[in-house]
N, C-alpha and C. Protein backbone atom coordinates (compact mmCIF):
# COMPACT_ATOMS: atom_id res chain seq x y z
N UNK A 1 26.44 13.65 17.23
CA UNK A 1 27.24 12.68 16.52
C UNK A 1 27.23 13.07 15.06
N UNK A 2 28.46 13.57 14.79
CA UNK A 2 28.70 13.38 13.26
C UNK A 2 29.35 12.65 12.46
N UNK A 3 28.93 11.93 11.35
CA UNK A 3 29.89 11.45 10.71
C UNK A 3 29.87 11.91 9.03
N UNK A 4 30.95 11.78 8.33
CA UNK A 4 31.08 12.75 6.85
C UNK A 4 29.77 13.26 5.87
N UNK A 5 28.46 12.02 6.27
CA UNK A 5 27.54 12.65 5.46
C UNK A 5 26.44 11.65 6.27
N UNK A 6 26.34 11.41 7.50
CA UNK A 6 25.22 11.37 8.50
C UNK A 6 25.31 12.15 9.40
N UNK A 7 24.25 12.74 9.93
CA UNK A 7 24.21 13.50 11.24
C UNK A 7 22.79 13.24 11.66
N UNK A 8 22.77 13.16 13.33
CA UNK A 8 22.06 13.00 14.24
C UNK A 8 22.33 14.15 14.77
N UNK A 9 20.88 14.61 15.54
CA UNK A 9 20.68 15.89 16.36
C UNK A 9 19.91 16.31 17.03
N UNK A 10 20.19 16.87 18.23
CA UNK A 10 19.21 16.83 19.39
C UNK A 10 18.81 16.09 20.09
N UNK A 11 19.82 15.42 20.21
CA UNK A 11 19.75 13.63 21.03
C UNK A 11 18.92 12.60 19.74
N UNK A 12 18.62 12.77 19.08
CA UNK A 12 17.75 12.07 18.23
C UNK A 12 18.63 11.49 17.67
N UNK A 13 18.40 10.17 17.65
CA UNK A 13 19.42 9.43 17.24
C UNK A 13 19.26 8.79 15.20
N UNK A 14 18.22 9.26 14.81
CA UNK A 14 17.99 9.75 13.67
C UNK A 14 18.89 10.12 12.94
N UNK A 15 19.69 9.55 11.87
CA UNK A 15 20.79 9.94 11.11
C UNK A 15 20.16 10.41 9.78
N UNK A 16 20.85 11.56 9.46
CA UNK A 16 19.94 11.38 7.78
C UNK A 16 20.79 12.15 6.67
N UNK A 17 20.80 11.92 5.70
CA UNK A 17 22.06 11.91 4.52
C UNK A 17 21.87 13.38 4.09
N UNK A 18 23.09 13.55 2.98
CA UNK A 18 23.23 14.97 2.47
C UNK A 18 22.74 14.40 1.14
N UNK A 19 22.21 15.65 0.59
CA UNK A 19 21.70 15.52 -0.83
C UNK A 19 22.99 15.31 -1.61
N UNK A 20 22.17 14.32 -2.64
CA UNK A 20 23.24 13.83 -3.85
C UNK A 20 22.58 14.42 -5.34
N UNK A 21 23.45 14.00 -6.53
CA UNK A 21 23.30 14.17 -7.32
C UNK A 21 22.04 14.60 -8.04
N UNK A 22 21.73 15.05 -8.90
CA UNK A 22 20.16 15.25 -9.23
C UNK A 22 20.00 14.43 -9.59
N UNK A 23 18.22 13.81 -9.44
CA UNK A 23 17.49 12.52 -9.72
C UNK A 23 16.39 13.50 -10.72
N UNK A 24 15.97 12.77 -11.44
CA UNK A 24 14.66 12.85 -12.32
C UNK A 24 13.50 12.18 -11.97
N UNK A 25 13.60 11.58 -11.01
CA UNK A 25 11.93 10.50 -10.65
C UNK A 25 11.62 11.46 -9.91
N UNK A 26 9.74 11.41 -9.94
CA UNK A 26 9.29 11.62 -9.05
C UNK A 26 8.02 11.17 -8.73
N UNK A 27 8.33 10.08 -8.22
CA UNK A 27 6.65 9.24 -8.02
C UNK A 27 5.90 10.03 -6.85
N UNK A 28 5.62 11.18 -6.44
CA UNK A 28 4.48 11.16 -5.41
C UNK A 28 3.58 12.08 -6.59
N UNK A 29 2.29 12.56 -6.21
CA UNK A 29 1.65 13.11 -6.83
C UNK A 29 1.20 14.61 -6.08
N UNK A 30 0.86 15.71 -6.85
CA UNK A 30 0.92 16.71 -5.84
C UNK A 30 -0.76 18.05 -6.57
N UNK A 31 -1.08 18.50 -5.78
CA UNK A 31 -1.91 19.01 -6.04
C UNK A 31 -2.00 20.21 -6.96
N UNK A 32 -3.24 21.58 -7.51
CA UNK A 32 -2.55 22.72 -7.57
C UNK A 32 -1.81 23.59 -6.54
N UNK A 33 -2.00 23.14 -5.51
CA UNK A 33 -1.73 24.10 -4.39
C UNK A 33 -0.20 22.94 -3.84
N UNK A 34 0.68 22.31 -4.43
CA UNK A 34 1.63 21.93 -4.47
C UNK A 34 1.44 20.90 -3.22
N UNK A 35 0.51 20.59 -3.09
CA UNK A 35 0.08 19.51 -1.68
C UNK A 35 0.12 18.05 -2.26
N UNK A 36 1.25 17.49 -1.65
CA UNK A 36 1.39 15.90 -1.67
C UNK A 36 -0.13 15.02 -1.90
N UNK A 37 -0.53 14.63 -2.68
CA UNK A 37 -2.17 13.70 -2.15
C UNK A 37 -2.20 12.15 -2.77
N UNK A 38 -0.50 11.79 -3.31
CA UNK A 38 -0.55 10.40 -3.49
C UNK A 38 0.90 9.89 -3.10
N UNK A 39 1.49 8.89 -2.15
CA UNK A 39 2.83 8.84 -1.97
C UNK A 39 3.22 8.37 -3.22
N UNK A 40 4.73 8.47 -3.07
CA UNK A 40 5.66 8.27 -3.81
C UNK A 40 6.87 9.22 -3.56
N UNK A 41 8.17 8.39 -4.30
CA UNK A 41 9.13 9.26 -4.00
C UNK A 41 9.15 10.87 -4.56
N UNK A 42 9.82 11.74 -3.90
CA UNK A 42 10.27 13.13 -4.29
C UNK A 42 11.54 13.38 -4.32
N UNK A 43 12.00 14.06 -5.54
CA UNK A 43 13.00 14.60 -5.97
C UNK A 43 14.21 14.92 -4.70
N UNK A 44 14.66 14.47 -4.25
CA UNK A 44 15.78 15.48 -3.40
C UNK A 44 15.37 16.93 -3.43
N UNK A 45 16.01 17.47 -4.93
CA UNK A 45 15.89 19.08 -5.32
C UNK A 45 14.49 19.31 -5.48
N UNK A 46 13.19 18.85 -5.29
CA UNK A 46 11.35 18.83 -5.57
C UNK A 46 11.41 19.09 -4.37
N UNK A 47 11.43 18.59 -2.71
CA UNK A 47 10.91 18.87 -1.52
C UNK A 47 10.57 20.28 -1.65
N UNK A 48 9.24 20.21 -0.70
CA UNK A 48 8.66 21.72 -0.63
C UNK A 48 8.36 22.05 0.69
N UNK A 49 8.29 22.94 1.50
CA UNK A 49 7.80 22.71 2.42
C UNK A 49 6.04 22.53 2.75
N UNK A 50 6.30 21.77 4.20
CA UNK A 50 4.54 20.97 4.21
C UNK A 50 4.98 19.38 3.73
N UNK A 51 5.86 19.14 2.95
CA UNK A 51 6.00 17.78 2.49
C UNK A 51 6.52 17.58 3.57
N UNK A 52 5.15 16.11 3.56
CA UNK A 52 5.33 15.15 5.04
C UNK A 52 5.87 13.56 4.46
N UNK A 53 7.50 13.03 5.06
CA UNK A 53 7.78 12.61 4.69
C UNK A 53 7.93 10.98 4.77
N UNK A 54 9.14 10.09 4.56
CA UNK A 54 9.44 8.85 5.81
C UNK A 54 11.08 8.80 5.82
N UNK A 55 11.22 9.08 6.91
CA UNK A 55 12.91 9.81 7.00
C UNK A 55 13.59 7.82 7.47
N UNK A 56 13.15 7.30 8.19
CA UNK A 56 13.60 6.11 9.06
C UNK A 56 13.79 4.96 7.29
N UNK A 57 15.60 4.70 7.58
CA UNK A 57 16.08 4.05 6.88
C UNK A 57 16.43 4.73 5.40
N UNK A 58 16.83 5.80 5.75
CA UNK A 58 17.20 6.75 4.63
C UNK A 58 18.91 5.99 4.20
N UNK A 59 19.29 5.99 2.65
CA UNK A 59 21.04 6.14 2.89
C UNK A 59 21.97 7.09 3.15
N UNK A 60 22.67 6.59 2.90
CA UNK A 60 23.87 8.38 3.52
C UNK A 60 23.74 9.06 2.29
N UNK A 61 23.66 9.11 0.86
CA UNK A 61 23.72 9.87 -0.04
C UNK A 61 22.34 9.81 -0.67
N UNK A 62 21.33 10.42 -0.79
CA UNK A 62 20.02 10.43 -1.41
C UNK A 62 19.60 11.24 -2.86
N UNK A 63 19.14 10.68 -3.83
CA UNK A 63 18.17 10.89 -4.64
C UNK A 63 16.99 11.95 -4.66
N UNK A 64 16.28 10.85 -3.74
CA UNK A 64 14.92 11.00 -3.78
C UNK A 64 14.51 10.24 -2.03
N UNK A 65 13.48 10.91 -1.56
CA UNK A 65 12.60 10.41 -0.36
C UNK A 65 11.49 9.85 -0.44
N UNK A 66 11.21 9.35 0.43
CA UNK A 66 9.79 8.51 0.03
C UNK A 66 8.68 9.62 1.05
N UNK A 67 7.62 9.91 0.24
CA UNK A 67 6.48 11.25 0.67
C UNK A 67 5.70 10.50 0.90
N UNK A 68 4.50 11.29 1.64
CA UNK A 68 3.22 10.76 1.76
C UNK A 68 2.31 12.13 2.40
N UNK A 69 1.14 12.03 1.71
CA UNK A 69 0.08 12.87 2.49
C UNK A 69 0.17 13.21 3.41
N UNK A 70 0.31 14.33 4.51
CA UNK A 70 -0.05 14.56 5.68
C UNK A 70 -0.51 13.70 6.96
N UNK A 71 -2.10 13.40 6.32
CA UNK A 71 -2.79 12.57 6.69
C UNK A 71 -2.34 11.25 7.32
N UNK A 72 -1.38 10.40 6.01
CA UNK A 72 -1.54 9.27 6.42
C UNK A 72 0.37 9.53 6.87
N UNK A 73 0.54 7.91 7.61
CA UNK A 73 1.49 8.45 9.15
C UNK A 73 2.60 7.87 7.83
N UNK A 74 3.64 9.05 8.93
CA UNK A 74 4.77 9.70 8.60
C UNK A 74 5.51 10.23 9.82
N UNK A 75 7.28 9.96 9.13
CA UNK A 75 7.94 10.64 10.93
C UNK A 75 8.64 11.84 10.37
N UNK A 76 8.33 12.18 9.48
CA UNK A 76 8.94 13.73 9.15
C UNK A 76 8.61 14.83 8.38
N UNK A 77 8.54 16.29 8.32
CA UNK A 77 7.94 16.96 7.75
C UNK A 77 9.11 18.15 7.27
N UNK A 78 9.26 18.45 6.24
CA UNK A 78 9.71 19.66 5.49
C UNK A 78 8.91 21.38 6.39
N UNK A 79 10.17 21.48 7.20
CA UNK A 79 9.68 22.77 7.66
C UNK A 79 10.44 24.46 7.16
N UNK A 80 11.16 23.85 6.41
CA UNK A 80 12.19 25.06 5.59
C UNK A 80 13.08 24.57 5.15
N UNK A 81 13.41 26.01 3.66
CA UNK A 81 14.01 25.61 3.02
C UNK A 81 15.12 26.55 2.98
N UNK A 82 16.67 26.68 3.17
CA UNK A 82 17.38 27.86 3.24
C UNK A 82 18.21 27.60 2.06
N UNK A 83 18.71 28.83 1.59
CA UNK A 83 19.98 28.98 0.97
C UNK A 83 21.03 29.09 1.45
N UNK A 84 22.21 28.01 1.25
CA UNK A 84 23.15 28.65 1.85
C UNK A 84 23.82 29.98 1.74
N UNK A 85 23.97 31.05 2.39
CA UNK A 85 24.74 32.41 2.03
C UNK A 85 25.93 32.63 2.93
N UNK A 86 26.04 31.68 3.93
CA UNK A 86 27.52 31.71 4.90
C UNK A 86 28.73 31.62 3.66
N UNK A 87 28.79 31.02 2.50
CA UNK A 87 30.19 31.10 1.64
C UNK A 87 30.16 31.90 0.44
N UNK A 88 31.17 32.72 0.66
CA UNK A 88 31.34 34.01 0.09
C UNK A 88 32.11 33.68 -1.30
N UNK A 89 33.11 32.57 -1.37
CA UNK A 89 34.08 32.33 -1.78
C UNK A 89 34.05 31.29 -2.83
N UNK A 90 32.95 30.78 -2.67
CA UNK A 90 32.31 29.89 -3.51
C UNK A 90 32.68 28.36 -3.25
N UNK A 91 33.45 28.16 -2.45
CA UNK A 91 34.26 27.06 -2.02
C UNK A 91 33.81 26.29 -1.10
N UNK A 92 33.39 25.26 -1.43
CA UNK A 92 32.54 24.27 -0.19
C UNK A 92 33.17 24.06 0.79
N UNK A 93 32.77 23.86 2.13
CA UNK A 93 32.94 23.55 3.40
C UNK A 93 31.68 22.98 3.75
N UNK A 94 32.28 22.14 4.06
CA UNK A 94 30.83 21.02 5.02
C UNK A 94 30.60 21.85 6.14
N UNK A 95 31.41 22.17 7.04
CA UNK A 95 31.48 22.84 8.21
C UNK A 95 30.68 23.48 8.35
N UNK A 96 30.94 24.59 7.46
CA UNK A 96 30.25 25.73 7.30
C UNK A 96 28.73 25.70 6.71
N UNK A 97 28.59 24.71 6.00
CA UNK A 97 27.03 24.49 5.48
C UNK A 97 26.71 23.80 6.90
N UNK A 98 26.66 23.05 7.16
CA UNK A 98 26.38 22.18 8.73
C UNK A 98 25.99 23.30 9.54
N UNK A 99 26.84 24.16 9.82
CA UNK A 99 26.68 25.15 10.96
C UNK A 99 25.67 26.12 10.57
N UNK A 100 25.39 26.24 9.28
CA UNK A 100 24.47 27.35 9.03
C UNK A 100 23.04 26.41 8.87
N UNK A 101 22.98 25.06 8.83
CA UNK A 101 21.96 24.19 8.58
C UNK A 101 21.44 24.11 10.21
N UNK A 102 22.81 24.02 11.09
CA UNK A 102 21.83 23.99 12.65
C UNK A 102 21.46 25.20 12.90
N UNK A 103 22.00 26.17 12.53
CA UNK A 103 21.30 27.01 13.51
C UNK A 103 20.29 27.72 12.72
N UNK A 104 19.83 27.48 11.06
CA UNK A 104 18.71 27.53 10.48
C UNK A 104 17.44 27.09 11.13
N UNK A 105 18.08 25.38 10.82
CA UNK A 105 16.56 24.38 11.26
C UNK A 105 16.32 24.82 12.65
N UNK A 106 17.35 25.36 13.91
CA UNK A 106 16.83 25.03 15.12
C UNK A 106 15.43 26.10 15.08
N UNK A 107 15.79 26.78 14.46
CA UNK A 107 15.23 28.46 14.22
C UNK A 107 13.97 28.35 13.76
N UNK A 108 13.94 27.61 13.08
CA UNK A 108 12.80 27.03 12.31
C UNK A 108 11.44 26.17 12.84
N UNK A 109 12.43 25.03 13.81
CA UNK A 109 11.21 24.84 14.83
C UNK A 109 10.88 25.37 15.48
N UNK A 110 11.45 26.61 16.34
CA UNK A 110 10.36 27.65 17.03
C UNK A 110 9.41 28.32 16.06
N UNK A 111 9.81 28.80 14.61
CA UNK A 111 9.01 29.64 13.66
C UNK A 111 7.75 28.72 13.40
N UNK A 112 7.61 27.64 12.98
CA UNK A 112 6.97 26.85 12.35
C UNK A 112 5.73 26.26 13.24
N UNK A 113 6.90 24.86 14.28
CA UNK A 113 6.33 24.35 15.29
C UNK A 113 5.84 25.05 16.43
N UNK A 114 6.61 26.24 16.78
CA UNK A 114 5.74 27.26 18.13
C UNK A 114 7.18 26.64 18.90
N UNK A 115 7.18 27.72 19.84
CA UNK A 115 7.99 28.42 20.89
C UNK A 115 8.13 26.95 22.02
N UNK A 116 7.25 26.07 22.02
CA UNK A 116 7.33 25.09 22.83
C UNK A 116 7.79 23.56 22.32
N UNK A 117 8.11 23.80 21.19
CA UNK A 117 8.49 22.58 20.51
C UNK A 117 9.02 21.30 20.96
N UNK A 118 9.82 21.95 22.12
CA UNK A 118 10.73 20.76 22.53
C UNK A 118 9.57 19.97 23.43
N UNK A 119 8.60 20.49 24.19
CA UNK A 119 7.99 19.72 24.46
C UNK A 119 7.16 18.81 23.21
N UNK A 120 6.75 19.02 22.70
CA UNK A 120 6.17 17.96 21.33
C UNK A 120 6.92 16.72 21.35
N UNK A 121 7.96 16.36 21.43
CA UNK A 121 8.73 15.06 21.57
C UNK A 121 9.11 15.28 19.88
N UNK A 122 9.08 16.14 19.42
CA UNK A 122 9.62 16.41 18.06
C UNK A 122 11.44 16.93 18.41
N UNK A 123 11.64 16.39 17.46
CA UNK A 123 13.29 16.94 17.16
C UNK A 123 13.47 17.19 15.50
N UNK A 124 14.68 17.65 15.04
CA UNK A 124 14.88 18.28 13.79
C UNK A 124 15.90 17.59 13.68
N UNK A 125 16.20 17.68 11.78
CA UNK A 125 17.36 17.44 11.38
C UNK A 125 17.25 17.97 9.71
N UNK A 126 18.41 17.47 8.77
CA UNK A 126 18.16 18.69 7.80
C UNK A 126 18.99 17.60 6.85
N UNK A 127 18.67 17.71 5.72
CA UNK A 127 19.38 17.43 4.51
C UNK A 127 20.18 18.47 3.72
N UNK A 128 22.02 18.59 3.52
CA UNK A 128 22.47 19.50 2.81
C UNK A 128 23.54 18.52 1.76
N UNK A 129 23.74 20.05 1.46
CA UNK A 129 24.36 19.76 0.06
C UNK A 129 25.44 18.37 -0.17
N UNK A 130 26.22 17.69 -0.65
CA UNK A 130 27.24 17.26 -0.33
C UNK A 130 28.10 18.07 -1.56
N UNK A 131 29.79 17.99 -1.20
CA UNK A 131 30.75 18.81 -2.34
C UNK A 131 30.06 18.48 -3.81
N UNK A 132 29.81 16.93 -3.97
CA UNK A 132 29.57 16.69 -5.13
C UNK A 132 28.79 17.63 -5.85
N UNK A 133 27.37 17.84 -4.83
CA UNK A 133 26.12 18.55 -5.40
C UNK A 133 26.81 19.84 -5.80
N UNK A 134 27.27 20.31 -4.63
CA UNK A 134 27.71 21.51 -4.70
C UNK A 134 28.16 22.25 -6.17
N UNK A 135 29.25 21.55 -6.59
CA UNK A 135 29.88 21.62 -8.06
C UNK A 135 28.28 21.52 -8.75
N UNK A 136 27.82 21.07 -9.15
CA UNK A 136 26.29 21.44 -9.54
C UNK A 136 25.56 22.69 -9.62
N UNK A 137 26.14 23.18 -8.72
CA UNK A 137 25.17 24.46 -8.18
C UNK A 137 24.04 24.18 -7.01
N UNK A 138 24.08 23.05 -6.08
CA UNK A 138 23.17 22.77 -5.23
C UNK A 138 23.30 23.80 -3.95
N UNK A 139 22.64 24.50 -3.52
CA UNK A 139 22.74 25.42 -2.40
C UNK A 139 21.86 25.15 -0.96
N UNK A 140 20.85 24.19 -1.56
CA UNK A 140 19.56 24.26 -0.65
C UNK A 140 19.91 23.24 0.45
N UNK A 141 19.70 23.50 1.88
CA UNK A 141 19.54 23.08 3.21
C UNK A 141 17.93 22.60 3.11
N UNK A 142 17.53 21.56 3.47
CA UNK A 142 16.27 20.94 3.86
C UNK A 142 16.02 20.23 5.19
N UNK A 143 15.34 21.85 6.06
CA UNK A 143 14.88 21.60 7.67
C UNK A 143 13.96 20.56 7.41
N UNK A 144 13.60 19.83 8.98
CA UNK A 144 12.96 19.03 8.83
C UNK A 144 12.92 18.70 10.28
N UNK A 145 10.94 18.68 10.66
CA UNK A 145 10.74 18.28 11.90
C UNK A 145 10.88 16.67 11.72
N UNK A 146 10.87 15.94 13.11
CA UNK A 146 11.17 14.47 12.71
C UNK A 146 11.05 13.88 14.20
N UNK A 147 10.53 12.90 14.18
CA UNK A 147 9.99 11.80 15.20
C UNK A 147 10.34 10.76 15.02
N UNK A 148 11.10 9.83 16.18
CA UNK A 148 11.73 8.71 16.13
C UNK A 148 11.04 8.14 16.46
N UNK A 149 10.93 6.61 16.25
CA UNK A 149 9.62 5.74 16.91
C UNK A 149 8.37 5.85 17.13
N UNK A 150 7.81 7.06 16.66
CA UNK A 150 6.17 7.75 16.52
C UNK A 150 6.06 7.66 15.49
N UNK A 151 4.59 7.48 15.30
CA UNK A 151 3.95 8.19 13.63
C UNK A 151 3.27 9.35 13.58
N UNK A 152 3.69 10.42 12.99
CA UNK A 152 2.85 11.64 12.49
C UNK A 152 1.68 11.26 11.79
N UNK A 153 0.44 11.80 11.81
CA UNK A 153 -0.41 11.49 10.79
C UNK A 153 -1.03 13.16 10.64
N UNK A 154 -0.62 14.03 10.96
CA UNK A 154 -0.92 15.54 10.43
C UNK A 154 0.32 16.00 10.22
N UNK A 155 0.46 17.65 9.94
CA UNK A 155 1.41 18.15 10.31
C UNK A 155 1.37 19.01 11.07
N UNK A 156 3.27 18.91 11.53
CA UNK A 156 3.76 19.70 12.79
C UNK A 156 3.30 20.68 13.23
N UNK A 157 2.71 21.83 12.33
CA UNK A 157 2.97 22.80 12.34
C UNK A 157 1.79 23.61 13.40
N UNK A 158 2.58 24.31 14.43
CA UNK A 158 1.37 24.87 15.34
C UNK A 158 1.34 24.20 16.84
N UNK A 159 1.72 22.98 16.30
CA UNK A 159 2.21 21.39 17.36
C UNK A 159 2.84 22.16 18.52
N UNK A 160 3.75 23.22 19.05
CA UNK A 160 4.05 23.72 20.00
C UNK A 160 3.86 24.98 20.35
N UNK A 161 2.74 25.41 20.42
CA UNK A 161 2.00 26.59 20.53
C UNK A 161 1.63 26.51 21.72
């Protein structure tokens, strides 16, 4: 199911917005080793990967996400970060960012999560650019493992090994 700037995927009925404009807040707190260790929101353009997030009740155009430690529960995790390089032309297409965002992230949960992922009851989804950003210079796709109705309290990663 798509609609202009929600998408659900992998049966997951999980909708989640395209990045908007640049924001300047960033309430989470993060370590030297760039590790989340106090919630608060993160930048849209700040996500890193390892940032474990709370995806449920996101809007269609986002800012900023609300983070949290690993540790404490969470239904989503930052598992990559791509550039878009499918447009040559410089000319936005949703399409074309979309299509290079699925078949990134799917790619990603085998790399990340392990070869068995789908059993995990994990599914993916991704935050991209919208035109607006785009004119900006926004390029970045943000994979993302994600659990509907569960709470994470580690991360994914290894989870389907």
């Amino acid at each position: 199911m798509k609609s202009p700037k929600l998408l659900a995927l992998c049966g997951l009925a999980l909708g989640l917005p395209a990045l908007a404009a640049c924001s300047i807040f960033n309430g989470a707190s993060r370590d030297s080793d760039g590790q989340i260790t106090e919630a608060g929101d993160v930048d849209a353009f700040q996500l890193a990967v390892g940032d474990c997030l709370i995806l449920a009740d996101l809007a269609d155009t986002i800012t900023s996400v609300p983070a949290k430690p690993c540790s404490e529960a969470h239904d989503g995790e930052v598992i990559k970060l791509i550039t878009v390089q499918s447009i040559s032309d410089g000319v936005y297409d949703e399409a074309v960012v979309t299509e290079e965002a699925e078949t990134g992230c799917e790619a990603a949960m085998g790399e990340v999560v392990g070869p068995n992922w789908v059993e995990t009851g994990l599914s993916w989804t991704y935050l991209y650019p919208t035109d607006e950003s785009w004119e900006t210079g926004d390029r970045e796709i943000v994979c993302m493992a994600a659990v509907e109705g569960l709470t994470l309290t580690a991360t994914v990663a290894g989870t389907g090994n």
